[in-house]
Protein backbone atom coordinates (compact mmCIF):
# COMPACT_ATOMS: atom_id res chain seq x y z
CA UNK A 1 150.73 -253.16 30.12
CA UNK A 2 149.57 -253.21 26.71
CA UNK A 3 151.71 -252.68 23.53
CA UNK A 4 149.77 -250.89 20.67
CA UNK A 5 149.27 -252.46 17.49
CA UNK A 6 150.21 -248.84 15.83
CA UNK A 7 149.48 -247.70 12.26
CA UNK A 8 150.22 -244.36 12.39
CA UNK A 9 153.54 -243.22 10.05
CA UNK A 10 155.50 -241.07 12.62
CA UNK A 11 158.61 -239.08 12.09
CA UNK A 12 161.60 -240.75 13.09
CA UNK A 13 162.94 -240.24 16.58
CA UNK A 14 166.50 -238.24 17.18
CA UNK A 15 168.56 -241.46 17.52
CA UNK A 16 171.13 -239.46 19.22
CA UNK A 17 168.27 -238.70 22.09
CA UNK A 18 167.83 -240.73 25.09
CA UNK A 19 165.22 -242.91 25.54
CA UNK A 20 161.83 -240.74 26.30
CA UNK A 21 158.26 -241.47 26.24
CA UNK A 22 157.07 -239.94 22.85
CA UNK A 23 154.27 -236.85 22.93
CA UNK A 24 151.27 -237.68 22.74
CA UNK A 25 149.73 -240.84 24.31
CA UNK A 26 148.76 -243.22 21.37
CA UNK A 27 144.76 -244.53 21.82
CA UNK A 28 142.15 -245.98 19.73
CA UNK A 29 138.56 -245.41 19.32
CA UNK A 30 136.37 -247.01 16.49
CA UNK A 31 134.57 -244.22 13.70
CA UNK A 32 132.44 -246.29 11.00
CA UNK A 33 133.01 -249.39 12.05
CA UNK A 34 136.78 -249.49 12.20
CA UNK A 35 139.73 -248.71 14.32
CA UNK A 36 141.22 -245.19 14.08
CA UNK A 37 144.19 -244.49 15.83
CA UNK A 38 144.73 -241.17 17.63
CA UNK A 39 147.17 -238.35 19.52
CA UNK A 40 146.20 -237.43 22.50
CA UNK A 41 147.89 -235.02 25.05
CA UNK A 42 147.14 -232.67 27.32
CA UNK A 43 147.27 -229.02 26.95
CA UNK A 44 147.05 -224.98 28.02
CA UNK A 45 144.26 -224.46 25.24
CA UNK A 46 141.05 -224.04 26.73
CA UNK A 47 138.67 -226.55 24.45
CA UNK A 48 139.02 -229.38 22.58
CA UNK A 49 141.09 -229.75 19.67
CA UNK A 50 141.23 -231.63 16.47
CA UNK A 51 144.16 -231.78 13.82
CA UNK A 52 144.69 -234.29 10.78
CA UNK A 53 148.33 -234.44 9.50
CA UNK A 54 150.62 -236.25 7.79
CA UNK A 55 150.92 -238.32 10.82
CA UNK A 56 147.06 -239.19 11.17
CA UNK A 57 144.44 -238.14 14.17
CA UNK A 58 145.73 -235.69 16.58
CA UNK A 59 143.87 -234.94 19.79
CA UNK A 60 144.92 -232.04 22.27
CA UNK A 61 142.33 -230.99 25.12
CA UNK A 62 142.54 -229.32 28.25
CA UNK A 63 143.51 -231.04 31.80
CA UNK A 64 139.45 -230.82 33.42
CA UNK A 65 137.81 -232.16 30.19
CA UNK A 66 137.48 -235.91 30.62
CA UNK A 67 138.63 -238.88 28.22
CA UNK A 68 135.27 -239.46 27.88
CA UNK A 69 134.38 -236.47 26.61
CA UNK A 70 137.28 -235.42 24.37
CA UNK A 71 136.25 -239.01 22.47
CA UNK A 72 132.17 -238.06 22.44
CA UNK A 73 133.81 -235.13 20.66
CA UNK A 74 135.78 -237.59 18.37
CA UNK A 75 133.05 -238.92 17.49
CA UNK A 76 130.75 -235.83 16.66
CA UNK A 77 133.59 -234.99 14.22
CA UNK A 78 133.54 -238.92 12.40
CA UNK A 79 132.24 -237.87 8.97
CA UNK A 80 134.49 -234.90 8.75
CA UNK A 81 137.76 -237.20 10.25
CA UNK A 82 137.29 -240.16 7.99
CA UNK A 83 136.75 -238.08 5.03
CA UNK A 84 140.08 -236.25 5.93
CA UNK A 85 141.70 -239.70 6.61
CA UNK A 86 140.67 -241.10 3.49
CA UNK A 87 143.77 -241.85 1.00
CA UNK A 88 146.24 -240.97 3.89
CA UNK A 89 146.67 -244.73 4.35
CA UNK A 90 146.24 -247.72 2.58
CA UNK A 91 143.46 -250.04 3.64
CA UNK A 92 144.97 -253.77 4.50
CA UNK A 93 145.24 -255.97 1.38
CA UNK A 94 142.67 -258.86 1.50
CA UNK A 95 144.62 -261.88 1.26
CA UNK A 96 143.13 -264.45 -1.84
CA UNK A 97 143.46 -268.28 -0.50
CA UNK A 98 144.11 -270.19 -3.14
CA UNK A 99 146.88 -272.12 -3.94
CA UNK A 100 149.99 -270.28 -5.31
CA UNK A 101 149.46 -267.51 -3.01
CA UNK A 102 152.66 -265.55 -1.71
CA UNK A 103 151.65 -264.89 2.06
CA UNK A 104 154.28 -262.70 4.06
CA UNK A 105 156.13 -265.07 6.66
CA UNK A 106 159.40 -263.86 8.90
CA UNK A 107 159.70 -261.11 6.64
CA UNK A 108 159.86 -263.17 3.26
CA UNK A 109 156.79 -264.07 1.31
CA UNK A 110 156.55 -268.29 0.77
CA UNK A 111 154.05 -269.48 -1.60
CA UNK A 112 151.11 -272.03 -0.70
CA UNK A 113 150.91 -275.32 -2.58
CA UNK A 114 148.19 -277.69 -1.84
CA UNK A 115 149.19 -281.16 -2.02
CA UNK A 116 147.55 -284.83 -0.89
CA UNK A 117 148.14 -285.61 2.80
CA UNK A 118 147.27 -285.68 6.35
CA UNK A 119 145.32 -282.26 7.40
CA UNK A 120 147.73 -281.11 10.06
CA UNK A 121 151.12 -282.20 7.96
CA UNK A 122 152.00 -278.84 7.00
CA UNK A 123 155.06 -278.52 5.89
CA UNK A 124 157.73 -275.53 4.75
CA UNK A 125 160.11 -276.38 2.56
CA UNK A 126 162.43 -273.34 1.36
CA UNK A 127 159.96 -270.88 0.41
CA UNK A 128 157.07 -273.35 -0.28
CA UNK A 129 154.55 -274.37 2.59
CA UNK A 130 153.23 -277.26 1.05
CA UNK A 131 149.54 -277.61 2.72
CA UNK A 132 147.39 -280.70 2.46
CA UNK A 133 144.20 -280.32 0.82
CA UNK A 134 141.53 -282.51 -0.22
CA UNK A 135 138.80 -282.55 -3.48
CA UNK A 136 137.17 -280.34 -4.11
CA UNK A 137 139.27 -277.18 -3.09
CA UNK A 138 137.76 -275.23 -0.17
CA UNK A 139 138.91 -271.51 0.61
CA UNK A 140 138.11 -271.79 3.98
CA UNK A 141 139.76 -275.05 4.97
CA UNK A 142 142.89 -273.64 3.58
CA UNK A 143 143.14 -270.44 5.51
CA UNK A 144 142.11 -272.38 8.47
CA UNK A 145 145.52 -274.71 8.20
CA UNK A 146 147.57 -272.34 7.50
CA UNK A 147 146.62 -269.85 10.27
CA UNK A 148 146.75 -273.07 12.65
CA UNK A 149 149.98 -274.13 11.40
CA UNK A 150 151.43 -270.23 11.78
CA UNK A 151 150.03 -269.97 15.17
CA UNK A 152 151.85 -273.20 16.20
CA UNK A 153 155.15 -271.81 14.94
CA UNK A 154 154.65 -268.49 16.26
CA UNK A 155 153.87 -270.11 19.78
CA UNK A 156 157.49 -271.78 19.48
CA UNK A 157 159.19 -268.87 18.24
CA UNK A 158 157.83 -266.73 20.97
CA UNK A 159 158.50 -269.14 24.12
CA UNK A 160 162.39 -269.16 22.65
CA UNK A 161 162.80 -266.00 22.18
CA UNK A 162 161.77 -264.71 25.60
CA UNK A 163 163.47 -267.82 27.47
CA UNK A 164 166.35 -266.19 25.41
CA UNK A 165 165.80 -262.76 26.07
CA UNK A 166 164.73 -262.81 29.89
CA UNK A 167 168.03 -264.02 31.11
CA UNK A 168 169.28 -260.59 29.92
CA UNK A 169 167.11 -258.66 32.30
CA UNK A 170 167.27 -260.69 35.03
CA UNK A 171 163.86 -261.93 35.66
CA UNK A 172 162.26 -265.17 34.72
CA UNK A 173 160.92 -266.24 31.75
CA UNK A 174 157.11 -265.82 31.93
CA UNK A 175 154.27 -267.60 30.94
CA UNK A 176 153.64 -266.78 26.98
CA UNK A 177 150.33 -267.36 25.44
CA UNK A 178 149.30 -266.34 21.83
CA UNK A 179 147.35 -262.78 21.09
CA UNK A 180 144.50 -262.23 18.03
CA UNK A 181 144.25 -258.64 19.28
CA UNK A 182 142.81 -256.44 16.27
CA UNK A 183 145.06 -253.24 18.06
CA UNK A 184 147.87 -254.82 20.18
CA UNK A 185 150.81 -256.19 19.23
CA UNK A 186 151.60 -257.33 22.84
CA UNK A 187 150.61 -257.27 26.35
CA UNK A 188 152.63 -258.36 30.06
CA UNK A 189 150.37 -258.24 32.86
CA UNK A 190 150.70 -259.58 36.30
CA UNK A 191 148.78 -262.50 38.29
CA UNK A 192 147.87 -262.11 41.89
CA UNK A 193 150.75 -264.76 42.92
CA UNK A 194 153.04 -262.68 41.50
CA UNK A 195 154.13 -264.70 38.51
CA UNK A 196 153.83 -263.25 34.91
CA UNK A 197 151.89 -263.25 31.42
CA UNK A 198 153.14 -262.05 28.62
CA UNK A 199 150.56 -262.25 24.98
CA UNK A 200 152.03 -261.76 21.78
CA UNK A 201 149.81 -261.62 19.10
CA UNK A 202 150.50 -264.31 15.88
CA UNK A 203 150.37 -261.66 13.39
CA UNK A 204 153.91 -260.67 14.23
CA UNK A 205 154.98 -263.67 12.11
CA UNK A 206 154.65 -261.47 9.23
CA UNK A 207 157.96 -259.96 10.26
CA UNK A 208 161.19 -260.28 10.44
CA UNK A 209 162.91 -261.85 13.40
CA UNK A 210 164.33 -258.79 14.50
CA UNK A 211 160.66 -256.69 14.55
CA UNK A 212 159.90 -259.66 16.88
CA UNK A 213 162.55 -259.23 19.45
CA UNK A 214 161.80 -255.55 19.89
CA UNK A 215 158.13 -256.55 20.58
CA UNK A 216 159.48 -259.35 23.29
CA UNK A 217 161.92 -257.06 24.36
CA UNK A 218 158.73 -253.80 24.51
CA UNK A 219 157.02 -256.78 27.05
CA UNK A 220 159.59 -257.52 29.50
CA UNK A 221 160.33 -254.38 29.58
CA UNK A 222 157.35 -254.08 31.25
CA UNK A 223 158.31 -256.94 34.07
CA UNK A 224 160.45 -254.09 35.40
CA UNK A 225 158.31 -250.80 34.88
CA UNK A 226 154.64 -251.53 34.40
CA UNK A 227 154.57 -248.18 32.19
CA UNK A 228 156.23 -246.19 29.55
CA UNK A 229 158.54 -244.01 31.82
CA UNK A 230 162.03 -242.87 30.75
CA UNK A 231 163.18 -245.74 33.02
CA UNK A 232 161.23 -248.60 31.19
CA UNK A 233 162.29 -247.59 28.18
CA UNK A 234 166.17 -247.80 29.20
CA UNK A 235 165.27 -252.01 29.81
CA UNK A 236 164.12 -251.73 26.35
CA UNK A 237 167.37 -250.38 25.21
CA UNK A 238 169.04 -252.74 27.32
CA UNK A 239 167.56 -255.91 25.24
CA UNK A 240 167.13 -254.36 22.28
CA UNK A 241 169.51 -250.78 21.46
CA UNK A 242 167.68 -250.23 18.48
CA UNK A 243 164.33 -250.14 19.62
CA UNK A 244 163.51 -246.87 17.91
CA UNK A 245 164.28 -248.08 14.37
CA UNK A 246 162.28 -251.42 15.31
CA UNK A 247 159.25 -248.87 16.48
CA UNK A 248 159.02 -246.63 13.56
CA UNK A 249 159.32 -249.97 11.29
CA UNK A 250 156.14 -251.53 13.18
CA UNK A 251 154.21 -248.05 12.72
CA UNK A 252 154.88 -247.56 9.00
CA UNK A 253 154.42 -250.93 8.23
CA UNK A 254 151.49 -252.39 10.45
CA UNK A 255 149.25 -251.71 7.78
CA UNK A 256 150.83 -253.46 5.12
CA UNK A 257 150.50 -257.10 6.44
CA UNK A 258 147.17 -258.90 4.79
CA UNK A 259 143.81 -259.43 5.71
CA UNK A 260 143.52 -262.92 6.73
C-alpha cells in the first residue's frame, strides 16, 4: 500500500468520530506538466462530474464509467481546471543554495555554512550544518552534500523509529529503504517470502518528529490491513492516537516544504 504525498487543504476530521476511511478516494493525474491531486468517488448521478472548491479537484462519476475514462475527461477539462486552480495554492518555494541559506530540517530551519574540509564531513552543530566546500563555490556540489548528508540521517531516523514502533503492533520490524517519490510520502508492500518493505520518502525530514511517526505508524499499519478499512485505521490509532491532527498537518502543509 501506498501513502499519498497529499496537498490538498481538507477540513478537519470530527475528532470525536471513530476512525473511518475519509470520502472520496484521493488520486493523482498530471495536467500541464504537473501533479494535480483529485476527489474521486462514486455516485447515483448519471455522468461525469467536475467541482473545484476550497478543498481543490473534486471528481464524482457514476459506478459503469471507468477510471480511465472519468480521467480522459479530466483531462479534456485541463485548461479550464488549472485556470480554476490557479492562486488556490501556493506553488513550492525554490530553494537558493548558497551559503547562509535557512533550509527546513525536523521542523526547525538550520542555516548552511560552507567551510574547508573533507566532502562527506558534514556536520550539524545547533542550528548550523556546517558543509565543506571547496574554491570556487559551486551550487550544485552544495545541494548535492546536503541532500546526501539528509538522506543518510533520514535513513537512521527511519530504521529507529520503526524498530521502535513495530514492537507496539506486534510484528517485526521490516526492511526500510529510502523513497524520492514526487506523490508518496510512504509505501509497505509485501515480498513473495513473506517478509516486508516499507519506503519512506527523505523529504519527510522537513518535519517534525512527530509528522514522522504518523507516517511510520500510516505504514505498518498496513503490515496488518493492506488497505484503508475502518480496521487499518484502528492500528493507526493504536501507534499513533492522533493520527488525524498528524494527517490534516501533512495535507496543509505538503506544499510548503522547498524545491530542492
Amino acid at each position: 500500500m501506498q501513502y499519498q504525498l497529499p496537498f490538498l487543504v481538507e477540513s478537519p476530521p470530527d475528532e470525536a468520530a471513530p476512525p473511518q476511511h475519509p470520502p472520496g478516494r484521493e488520486r493523482y493525474i498530471v495536467l500541464g506538466g504537473q501533479v494535480v491531486p483529485y476527489r474521486f468517488r462514486r455516485s447515483a448521478r448519471r455522468t461525469i462530474g467536475l467541482l473545484i472548491d476550497e478543498r481543490g479537484l473534486h471528481a464524482a462519476a457514476p459506478r459503469w464509467v471507468t477510471l480511465a475514462e472519468v480521467e480522459a475527461f479530466i483531462r479534456e477539462k485541463e485548461r479550464w481546471i488549472l485556470k480554476h486552480l490557479q492562486g488556490r495554492r501556493p506553488s513550492r518555494p525554490h530553494f537558493l543554495w548558497q551559503d547562509g541559506a535557512r533550509l527546513p530540517y525536523l521542523g526547525r530551519e538550520v542555516v548552511l555554512h560552507c567551510v574547508d574540509g573533507a566532502a562527506d564531513d558534514v556536520r550539524l552543530c545547533d542550528d548550523r550544518l556546517e558543509v565543506p566546500m571547496a574554491a570556487p563555490f559551486d551550487p550544485a556540489a552544495l545541494r548535492d552534500r546536503v541532500i546526501a548528508w539528509i538522506k543518510r540521517e533520514a535513513l537512521v531516523l527511519y530504521r529507529s523509529r520503526i524498530g521502535q514502533l513495530a514492537p507496539r503492533l506486534g510484528v517485526p520490524a521490516p526492511e526500510v529503504a529510502l523513497s524520492r517519490a514526487r506523490t508518496q510520502w510512504g509505501c509497505c508492500t509485501r515480498k513473495r517470502d513473506g517478509s516486508a518493505r516499507i519506503l519512506l520518502n527523505w523529504k519527510l525530514m522537513h518535519f517534525e518528529l512527530p509528522l514522522i511517526d504518523y507516517v511510520v505508524a500510516h505504514e505498518l499499519a498496513h503490515l496488518r490491513h493492506m488497505n484503508h478499512s475502518p480496521a487499518f485505521w484502528r492500528e493507526v490509532a493504536r501507534l499513533y492516537p492522533d493520527y488525524q491532527r498528524a494527517r490534516e498537518a501533512l495535507r496543509t502543509r505538503g506544499h510548503l516544504i522547498p524545491e530542492l
